[in-house]
PDB file of N, CA and C in Angstrom:
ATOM      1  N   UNK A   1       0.837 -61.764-135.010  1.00  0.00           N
ATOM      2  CA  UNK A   1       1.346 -61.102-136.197  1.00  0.00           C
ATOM      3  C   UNK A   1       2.057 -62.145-137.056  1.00  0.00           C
ATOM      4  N   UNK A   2       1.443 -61.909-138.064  1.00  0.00           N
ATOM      5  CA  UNK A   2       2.575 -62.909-139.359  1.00  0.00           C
ATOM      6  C   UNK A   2       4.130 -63.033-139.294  1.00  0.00           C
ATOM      7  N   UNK A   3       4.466 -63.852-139.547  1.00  0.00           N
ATOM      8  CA  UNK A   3       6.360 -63.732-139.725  1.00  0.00           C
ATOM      9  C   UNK A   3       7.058 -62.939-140.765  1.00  0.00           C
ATOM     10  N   UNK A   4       5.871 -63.126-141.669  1.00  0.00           N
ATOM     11  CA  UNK A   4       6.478 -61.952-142.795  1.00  0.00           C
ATOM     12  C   UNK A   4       6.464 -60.593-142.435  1.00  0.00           C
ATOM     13  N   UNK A   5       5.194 -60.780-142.023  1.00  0.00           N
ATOM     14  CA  UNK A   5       5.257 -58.993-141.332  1.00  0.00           C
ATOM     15  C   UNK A   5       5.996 -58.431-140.226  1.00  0.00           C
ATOM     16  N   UNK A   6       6.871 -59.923-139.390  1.00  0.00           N
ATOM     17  CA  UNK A   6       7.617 -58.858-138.459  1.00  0.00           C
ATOM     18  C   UNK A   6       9.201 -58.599-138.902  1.00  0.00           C
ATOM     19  N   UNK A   7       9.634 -59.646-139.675  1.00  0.00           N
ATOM     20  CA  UNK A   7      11.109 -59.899-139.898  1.00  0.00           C
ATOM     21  C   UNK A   7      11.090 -59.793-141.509  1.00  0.00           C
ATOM     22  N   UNK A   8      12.124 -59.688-142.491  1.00  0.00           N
ATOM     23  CA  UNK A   8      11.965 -60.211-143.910  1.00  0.00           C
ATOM     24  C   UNK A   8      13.428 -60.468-144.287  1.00  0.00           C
ATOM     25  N   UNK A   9      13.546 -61.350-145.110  1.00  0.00           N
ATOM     26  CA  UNK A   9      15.146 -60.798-145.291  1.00  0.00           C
ATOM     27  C   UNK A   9      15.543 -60.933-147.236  1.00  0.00           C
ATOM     28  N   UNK A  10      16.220 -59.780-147.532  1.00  0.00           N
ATOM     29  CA  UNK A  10      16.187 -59.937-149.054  1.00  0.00           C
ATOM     30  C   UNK A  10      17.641 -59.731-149.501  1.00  0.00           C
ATOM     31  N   UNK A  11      18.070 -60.497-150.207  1.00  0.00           N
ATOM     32  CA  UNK A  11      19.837 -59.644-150.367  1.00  0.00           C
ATOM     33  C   UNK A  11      20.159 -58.476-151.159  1.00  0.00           C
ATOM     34  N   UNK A  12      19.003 -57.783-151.421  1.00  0.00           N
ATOM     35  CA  UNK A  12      19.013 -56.278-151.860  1.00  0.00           C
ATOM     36  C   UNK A  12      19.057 -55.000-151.058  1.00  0.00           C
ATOM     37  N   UNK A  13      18.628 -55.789-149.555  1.00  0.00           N
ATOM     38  CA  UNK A  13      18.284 -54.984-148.459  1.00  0.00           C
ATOM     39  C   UNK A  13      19.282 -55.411-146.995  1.00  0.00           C
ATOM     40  N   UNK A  14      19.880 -54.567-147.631  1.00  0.00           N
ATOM     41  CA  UNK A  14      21.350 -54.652-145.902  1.00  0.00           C
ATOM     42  C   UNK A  14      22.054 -55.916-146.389  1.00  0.00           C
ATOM     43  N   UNK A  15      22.133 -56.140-147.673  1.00  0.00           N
ATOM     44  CA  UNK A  15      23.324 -57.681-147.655  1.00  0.00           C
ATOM     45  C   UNK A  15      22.376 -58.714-147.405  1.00  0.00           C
ATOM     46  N   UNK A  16      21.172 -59.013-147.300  1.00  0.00           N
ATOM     47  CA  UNK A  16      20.467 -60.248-146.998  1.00  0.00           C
ATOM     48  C   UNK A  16      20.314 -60.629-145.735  1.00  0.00           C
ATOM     49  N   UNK A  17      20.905 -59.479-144.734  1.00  0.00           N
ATOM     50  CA  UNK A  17      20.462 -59.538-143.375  1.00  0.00           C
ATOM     51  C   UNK A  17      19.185 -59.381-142.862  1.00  0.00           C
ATOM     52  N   UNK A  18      18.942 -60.413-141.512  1.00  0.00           N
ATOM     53  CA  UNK A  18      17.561 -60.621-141.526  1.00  0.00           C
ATOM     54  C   UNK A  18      17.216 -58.549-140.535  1.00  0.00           C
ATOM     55  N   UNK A  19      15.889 -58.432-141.210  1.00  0.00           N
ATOM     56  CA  UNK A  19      15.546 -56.987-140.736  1.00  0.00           C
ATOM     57  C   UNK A  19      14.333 -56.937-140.454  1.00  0.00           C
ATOM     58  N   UNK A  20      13.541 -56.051-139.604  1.00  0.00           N
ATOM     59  CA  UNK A  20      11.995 -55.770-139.436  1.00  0.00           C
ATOM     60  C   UNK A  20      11.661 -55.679-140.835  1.00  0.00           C
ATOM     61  N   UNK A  21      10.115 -56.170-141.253  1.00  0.00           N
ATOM     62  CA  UNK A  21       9.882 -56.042-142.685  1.00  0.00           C
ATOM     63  C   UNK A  21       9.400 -54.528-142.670  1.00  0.00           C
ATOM     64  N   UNK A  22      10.048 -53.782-143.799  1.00  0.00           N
ATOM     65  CA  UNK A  22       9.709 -52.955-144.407  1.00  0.00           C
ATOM     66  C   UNK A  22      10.896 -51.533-143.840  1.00  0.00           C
ATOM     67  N   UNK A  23      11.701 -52.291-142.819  1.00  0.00           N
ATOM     68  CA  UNK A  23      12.718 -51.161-142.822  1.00  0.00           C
ATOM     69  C   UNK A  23      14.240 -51.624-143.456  1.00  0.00           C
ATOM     70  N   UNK A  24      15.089 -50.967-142.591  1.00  0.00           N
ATOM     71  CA  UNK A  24      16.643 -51.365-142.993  1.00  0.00           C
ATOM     72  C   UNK A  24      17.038 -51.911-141.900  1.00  0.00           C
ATOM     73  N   UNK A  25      16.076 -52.051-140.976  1.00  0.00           N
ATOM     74  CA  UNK A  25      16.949 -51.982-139.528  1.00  0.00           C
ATOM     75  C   UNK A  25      17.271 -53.564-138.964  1.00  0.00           C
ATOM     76  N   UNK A  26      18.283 -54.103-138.920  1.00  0.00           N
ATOM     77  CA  UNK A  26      18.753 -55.225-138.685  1.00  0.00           C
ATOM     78  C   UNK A  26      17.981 -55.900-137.221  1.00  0.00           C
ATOM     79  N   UNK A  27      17.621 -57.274-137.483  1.00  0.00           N
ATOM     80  CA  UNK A  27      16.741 -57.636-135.886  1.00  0.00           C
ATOM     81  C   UNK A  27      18.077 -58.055-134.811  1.00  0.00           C
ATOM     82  N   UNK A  28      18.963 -57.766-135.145  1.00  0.00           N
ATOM     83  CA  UNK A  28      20.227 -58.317-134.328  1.00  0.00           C
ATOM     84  C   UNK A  28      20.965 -57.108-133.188  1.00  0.00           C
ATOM     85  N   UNK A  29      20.426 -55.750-134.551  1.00  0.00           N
ATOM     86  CA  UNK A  29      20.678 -54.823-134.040  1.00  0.00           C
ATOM     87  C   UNK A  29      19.727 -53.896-133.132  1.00  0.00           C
ATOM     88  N   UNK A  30      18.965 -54.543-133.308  1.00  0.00           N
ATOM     89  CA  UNK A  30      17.725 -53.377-132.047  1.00  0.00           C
ATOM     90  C   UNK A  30      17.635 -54.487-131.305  1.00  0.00           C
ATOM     91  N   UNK A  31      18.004 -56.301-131.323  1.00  0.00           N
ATOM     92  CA  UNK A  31      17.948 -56.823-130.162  1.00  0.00           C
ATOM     93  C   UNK A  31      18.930 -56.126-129.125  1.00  0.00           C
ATOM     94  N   UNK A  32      20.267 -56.119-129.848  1.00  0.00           N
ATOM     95  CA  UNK A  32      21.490 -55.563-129.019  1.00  0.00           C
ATOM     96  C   UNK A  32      20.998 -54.275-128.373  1.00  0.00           C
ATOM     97  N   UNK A  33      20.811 -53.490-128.687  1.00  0.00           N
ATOM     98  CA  UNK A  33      20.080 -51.771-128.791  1.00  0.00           C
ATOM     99  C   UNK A  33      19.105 -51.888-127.421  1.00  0.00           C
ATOM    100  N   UNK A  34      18.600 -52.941-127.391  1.00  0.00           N
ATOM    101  CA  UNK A  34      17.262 -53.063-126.794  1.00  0.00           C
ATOM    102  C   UNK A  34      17.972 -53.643-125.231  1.00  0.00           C
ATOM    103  N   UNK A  35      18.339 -54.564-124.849  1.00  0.00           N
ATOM    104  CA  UNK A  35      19.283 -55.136-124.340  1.00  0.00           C
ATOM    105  C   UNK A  35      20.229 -54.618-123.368  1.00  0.00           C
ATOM    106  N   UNK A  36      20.744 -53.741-124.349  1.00  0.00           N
ATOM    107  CA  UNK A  36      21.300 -52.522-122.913  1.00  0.00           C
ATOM    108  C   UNK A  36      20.245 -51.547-122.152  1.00  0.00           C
ATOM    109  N   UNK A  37      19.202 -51.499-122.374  1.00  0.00           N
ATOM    110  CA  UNK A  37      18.588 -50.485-121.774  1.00  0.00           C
ATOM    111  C   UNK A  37      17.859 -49.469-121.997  1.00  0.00           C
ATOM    112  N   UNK A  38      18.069 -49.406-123.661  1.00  0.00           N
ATOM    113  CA  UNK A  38      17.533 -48.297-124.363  1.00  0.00           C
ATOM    114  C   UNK A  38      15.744 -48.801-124.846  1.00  0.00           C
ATOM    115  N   UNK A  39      15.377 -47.555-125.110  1.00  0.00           N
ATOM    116  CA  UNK A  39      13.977 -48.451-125.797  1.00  0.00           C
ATOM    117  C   UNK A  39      13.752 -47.875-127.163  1.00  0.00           C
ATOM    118  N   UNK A  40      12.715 -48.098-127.881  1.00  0.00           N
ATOM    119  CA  UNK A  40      12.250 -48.292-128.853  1.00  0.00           C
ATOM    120  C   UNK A  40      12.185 -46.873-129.689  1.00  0.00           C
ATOM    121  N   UNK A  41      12.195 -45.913-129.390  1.00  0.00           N
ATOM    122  CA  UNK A  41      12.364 -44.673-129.510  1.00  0.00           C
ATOM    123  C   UNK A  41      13.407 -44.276-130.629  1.00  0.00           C
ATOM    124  N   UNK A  42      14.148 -44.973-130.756  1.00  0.00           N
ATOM    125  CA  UNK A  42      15.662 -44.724-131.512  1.00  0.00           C
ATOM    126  C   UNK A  42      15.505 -45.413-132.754  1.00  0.00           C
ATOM    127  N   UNK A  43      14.206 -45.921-132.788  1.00  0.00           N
ATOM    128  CA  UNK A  43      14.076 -46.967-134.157  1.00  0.00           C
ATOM    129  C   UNK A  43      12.469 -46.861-134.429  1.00  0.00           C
ATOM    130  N   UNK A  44      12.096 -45.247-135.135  1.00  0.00           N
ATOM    131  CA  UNK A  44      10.728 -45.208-135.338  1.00  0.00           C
ATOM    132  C   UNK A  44      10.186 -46.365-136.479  1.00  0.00           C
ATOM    133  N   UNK A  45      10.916 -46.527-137.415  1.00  0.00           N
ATOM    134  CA  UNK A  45      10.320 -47.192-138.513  1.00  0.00           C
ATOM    135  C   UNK A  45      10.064 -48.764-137.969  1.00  0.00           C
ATOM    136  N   UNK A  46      10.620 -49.346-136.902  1.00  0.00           N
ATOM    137  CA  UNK A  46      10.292 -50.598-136.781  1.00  0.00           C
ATOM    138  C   UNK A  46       8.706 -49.996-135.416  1.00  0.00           C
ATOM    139  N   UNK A  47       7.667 -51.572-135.680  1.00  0.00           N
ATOM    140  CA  UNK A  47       6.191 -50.749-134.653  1.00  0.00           C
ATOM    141  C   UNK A  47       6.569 -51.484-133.339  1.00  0.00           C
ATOM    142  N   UNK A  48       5.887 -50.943-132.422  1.00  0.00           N
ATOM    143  CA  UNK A  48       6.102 -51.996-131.253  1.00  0.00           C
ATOM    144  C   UNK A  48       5.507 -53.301-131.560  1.00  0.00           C
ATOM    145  N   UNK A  49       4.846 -53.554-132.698  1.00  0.00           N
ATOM    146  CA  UNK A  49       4.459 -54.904-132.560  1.00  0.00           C
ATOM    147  C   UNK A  49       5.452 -56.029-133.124  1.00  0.00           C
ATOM    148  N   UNK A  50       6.073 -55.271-134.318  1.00  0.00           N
ATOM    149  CA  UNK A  50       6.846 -56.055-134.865  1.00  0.00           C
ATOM    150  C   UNK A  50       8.103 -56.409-133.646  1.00  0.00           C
ATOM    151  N   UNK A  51       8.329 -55.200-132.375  1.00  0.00           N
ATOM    152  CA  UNK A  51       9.758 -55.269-131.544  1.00  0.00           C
ATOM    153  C   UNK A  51       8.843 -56.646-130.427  1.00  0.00           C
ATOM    154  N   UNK A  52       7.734 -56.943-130.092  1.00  0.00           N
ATOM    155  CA  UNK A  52       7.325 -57.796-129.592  1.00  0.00           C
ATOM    156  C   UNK A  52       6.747 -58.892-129.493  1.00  0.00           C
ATOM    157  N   UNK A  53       7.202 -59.209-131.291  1.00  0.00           N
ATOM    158  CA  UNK A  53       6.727 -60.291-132.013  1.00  0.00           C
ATOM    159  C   UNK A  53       7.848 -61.090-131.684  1.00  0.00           C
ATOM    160  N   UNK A  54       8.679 -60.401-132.257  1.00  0.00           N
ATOM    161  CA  UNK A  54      10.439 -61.049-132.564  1.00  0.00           C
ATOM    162  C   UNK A  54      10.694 -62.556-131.683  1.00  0.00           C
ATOM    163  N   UNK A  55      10.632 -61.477-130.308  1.00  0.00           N
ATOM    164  CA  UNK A  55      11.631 -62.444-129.665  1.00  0.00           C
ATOM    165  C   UNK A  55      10.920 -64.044-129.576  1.00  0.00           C
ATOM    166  N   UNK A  56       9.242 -64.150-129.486  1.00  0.00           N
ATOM    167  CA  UNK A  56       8.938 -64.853-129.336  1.00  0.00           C
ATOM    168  C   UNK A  56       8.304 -65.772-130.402  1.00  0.00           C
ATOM    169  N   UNK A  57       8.663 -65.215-131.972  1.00  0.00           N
ATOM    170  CA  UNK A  57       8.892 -66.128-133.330  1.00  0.00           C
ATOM    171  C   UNK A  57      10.121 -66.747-133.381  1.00  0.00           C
ATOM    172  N   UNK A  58      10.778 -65.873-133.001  1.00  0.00           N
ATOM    173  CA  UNK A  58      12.502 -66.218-132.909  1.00  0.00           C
ATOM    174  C   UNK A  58      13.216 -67.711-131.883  1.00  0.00           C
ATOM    175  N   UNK A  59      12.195 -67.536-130.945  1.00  0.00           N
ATOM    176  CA  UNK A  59      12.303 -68.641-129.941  1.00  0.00           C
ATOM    177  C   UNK A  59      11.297 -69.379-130.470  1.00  0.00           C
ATOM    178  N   UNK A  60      10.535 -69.746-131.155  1.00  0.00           N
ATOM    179  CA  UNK A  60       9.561 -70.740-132.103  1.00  0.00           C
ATOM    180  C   UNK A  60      10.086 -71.053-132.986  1.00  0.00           C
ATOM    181  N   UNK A  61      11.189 -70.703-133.500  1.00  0.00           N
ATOM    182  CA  UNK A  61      11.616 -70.922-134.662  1.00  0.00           C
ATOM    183  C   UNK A  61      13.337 -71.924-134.268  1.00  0.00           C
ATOM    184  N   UNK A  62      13.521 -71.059-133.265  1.00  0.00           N
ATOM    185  CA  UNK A  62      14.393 -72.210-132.402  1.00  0.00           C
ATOM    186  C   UNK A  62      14.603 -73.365-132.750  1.00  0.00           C
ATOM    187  N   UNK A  63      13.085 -73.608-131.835  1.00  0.00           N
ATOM    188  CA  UNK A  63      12.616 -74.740-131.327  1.00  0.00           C
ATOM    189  C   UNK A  63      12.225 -75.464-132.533  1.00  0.00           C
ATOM    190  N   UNK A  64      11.379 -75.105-133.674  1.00  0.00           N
ATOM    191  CA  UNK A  64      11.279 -76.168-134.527  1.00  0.00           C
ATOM    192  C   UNK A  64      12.547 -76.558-135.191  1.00  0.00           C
ATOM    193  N   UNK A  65      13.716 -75.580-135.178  1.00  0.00           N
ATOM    194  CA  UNK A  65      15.251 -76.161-135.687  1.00  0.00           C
ATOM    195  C   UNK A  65      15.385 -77.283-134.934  1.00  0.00           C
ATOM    196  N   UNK A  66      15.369 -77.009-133.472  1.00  0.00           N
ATOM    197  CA  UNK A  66      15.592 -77.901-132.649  1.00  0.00           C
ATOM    198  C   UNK A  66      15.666 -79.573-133.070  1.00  0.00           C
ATOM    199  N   UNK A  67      14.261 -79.246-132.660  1.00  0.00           N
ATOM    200  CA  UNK A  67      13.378 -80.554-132.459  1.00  0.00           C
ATOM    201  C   UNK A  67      14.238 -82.219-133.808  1.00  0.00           C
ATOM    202  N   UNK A  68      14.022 -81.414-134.626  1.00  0.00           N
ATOM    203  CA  UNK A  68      14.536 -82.816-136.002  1.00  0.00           C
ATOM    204  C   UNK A  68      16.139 -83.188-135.550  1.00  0.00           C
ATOM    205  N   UNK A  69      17.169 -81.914-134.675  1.00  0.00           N
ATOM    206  CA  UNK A  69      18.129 -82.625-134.693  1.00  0.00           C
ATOM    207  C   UNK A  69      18.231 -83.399-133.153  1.00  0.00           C
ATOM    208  N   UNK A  70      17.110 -83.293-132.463  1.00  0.00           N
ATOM    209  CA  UNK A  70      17.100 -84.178-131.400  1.00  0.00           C
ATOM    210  C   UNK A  70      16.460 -85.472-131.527  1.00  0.00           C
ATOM    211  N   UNK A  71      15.826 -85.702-132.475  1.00  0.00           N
ATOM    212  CA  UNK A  71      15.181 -86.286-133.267  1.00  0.00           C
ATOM    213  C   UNK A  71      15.849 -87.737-133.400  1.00  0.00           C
ATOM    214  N   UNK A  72      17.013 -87.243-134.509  1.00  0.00           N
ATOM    215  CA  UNK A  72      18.164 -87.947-134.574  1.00  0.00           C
ATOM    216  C   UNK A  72      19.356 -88.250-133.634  1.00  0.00           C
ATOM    217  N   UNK A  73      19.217 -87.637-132.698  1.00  0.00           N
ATOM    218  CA  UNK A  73      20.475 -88.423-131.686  1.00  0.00           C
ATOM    219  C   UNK A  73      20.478 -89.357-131.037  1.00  0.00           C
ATOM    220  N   UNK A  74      21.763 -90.088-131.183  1.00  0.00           N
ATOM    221  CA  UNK A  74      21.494 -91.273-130.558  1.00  0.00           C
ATOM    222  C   UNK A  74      21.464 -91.117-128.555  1.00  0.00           C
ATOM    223  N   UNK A  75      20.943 -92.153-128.203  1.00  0.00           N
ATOM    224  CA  UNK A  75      21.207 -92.370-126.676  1.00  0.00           C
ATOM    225  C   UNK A  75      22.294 -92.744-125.949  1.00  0.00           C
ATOM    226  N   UNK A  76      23.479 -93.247-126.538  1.00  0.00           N
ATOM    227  CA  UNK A  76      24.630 -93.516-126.444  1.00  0.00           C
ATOM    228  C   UNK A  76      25.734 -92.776-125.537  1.00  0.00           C
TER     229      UNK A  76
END
């Protein structure tokens, strides 16, 4: 799934917090939601694809932050 299509973030929509595209629903907040135990049920407007995209764009996206500032460190 595209990145646009699982996350979007606009500052017209929730303050510019990042959200599933096309709802209100914050990705911070159905991680938390999700996390304790609950499932997906409580948040029709986000799809299961977009709730099983996330975590693993999110950890890709990490990683390319990552990478440039390891890049630069010294060995010292």
């Amino acid at each position: 799934m595209e990145e646009g299509r699982i996350v979007s973030r606009d500052p017209e929509v929730m303050g510019g917090e990042l959200v599933f595209a096309g709802t209100r629903v914050e990705a911070k907040t159905l991680v938390d939601y999700l996390n304790t135990g609950h499932t997906l049920e409580g948040f029709p407007s986000v799809s299961r694809e977009q709730a099983e995209s996330y975590p693993e764009m999110a950890s890709k996206a990490a990683r390319q932050e990552e990478a440039p500032r390891a890049a630069g460190r010294s060995r010292w």
